[in-house]
Protein backbone atom coordinates (compact mmCIF):
# COMPACT_ATOMS: atom_id res chain seq x y z
CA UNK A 1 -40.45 19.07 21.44
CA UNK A 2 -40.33 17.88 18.07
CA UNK A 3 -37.63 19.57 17.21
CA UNK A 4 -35.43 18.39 19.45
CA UNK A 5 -36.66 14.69 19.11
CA UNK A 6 -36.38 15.24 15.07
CA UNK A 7 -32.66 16.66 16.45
CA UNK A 8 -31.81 13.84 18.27
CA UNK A 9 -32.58 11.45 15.33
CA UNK A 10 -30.99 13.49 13.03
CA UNK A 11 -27.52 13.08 16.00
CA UNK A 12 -27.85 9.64 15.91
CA UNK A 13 -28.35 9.12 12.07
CA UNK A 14 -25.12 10.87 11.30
CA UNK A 15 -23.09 9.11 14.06
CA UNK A 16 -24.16 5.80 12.63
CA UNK A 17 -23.36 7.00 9.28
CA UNK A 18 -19.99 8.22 10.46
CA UNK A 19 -19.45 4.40 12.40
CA UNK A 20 -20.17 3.12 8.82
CA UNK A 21 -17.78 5.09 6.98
CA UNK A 22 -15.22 3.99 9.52
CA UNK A 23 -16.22 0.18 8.82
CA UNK A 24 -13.30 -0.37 6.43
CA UNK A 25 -10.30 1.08 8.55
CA UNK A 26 -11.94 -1.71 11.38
CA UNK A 27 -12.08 -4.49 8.81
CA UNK A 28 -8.70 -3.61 7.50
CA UNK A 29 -7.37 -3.63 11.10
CA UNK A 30 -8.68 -6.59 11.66
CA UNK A 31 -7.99 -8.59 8.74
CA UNK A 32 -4.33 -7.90 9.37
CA UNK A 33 -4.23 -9.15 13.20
CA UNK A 34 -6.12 -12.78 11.68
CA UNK A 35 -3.41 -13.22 9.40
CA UNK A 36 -0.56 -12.39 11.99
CA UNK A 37 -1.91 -14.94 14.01
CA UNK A 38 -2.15 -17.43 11.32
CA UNK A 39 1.48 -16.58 10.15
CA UNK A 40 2.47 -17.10 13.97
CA UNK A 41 0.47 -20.52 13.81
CA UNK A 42 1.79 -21.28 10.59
CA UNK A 43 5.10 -21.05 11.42
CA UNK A 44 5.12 -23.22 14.46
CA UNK A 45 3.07 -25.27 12.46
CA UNK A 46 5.35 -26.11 9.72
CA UNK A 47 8.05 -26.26 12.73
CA UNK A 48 6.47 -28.74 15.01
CA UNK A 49 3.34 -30.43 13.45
CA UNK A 50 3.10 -30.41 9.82
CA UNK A 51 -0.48 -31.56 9.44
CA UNK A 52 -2.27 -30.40 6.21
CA UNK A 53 -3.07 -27.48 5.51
CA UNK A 54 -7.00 -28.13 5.30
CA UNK A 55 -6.73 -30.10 9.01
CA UNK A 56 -4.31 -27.06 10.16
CA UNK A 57 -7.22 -24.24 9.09
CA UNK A 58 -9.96 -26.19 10.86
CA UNK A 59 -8.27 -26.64 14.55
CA UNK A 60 -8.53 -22.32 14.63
CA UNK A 61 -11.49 -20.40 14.14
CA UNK A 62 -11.27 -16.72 12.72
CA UNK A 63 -13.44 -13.76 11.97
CA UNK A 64 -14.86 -12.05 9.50
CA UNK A 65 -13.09 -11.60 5.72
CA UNK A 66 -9.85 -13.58 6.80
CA UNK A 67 -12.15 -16.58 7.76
CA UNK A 68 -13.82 -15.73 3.93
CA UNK A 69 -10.31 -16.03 2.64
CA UNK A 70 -9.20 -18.90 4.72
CA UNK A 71 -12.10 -20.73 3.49
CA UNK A 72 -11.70 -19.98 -0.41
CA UNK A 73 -8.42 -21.00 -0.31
CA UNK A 74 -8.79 -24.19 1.50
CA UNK A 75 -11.70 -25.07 -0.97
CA UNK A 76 -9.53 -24.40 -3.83
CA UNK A 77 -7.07 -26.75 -2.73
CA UNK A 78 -6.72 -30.38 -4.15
CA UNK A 79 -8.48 -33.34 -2.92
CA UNK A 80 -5.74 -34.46 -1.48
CA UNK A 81 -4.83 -31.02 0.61
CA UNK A 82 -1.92 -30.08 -1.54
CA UNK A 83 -1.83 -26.49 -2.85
CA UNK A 84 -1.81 -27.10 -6.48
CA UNK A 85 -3.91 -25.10 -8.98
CA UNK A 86 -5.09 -22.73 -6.24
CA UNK A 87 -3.65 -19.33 -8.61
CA UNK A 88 -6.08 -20.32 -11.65
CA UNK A 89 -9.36 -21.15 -9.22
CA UNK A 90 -8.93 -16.83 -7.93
CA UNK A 91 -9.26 -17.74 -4.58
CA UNK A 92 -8.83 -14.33 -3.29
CA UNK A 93 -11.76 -12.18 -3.33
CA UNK A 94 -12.00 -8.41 -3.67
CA UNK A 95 -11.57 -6.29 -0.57
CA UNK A 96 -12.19 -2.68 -0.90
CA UNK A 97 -9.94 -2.34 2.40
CA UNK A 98 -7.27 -3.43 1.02
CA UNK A 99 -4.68 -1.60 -1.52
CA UNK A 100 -3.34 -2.76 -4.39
CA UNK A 101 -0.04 -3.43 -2.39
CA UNK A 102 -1.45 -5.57 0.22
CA UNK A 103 -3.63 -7.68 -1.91
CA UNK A 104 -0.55 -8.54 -4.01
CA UNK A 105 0.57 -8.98 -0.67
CA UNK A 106 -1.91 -11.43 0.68
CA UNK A 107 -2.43 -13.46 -2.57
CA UNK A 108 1.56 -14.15 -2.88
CA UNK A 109 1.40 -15.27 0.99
CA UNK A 110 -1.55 -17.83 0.42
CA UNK A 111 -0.02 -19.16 -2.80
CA UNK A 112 2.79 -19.97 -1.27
CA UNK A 113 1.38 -21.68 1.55
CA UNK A 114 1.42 -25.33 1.24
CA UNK A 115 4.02 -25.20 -1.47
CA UNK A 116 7.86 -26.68 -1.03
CA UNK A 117 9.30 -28.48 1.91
CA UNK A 118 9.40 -27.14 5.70
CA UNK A 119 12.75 -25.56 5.53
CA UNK A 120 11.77 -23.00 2.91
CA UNK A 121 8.38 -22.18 4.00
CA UNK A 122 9.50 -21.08 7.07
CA UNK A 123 12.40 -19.30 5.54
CA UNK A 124 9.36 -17.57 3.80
CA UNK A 125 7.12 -16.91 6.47
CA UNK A 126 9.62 -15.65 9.03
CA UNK A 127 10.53 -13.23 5.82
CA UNK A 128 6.99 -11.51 5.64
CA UNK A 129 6.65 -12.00 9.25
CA UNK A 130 7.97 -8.19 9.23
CA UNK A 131 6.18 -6.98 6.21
CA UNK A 132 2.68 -7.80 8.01
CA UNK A 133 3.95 -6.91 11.26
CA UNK A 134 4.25 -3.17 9.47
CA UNK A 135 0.77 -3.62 8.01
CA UNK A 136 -0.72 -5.12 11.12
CA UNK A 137 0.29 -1.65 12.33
CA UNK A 138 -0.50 0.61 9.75
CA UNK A 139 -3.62 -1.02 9.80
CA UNK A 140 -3.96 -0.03 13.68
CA UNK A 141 -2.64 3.28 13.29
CA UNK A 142 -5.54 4.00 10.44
CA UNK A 143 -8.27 2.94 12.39
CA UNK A 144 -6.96 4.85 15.51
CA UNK A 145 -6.63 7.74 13.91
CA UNK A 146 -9.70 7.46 11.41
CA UNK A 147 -12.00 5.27 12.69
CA UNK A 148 -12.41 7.99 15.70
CA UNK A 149 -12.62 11.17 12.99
CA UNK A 150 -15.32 9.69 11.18
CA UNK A 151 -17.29 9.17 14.43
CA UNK A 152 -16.81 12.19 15.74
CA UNK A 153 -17.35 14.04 12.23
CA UNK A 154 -20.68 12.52 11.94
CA UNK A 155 -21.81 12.97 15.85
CA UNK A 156 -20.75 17.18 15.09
CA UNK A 157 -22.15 17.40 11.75
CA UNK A 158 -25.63 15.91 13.98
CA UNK A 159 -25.13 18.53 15.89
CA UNK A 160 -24.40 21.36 13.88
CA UNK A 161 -27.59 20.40 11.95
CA UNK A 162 -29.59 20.40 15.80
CA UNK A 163 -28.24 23.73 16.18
CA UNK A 164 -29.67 24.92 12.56
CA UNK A 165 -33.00 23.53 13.73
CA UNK A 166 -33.43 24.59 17.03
């Protein structure tokens, strides 16, 4: 009977440990549907409303790191809401989910947000609107594809080690 409740454990321990290895192809995934939506946002944004940027962030809520980001980069901005000096205060932080690519990526996107006149931001951000529309589903893809291995890895390797037990 103890073995199989010491089995059991041992199951569950290595699924969770598997769900926790996944935890980065999840974040990644969704990190990159938050800032889809806040390109799509942005972009009717710039189109229709044009309210600052700081009163723009605060009417949507998001999740997670984006909503870190979000928030760095509205603090870094000026008093006034503009975008200036937001490159020397580093408001990105580091992401281990994301590759070098991407977080070149992201930090170009945010420092250009807020900066020129309608007409080329939204020449801009209907330009990347494909870029993270391929990374939104990349991101998707990943996570499919290893968010499920790593589960199921762990969840056999339990059992393979309940089997060497019993």
């Amino acid at each position: 009977m103890i073995k199989f409740i010491l089995g059991v454990a041992i199951v569950c321990f290595t699924s969770f440990c598997g769900y926790l290895l996944a935890k980065k192809y999840r974040q990644r995934k969704s990190f990159f549907v938050q800032m889809n939506e806040f390109n799509e946002r942005f972009l009717s944004e710039i189109a229709y409303y044009r309210r600052p940027i700081k009163e723009f962030s605060e009417k949507y809520e998001y999740k997670g790191e984006f909503d870190e980001l979000l928030s760095s980069f509205v603090g870094s901005l000026g008093k006034s809401g503009d975008a200036e000096g937001q490159a020397e205060k580093g408001f990105l932080p580091e992401y281990s989910f994301l590759t070098k690519d991407e977080a070149g990526f992201v930090r170009d996107y945010f420092l250009m947000v807020g900066k020129g006149d309608s007409a080329s931001q939204s020449a801009y951000f209907t330009s990347v609107k494909g870029t993270l529309g391929e990374y939104k589903r990349k991101a998707a893809e990943e996570c499919a594809k290893y968010g499920d291995l790593y589960l199921k890895l762990g969840f056999l390797c339990g059992l393979m080690i309940l089997v060497i037990i019993i």
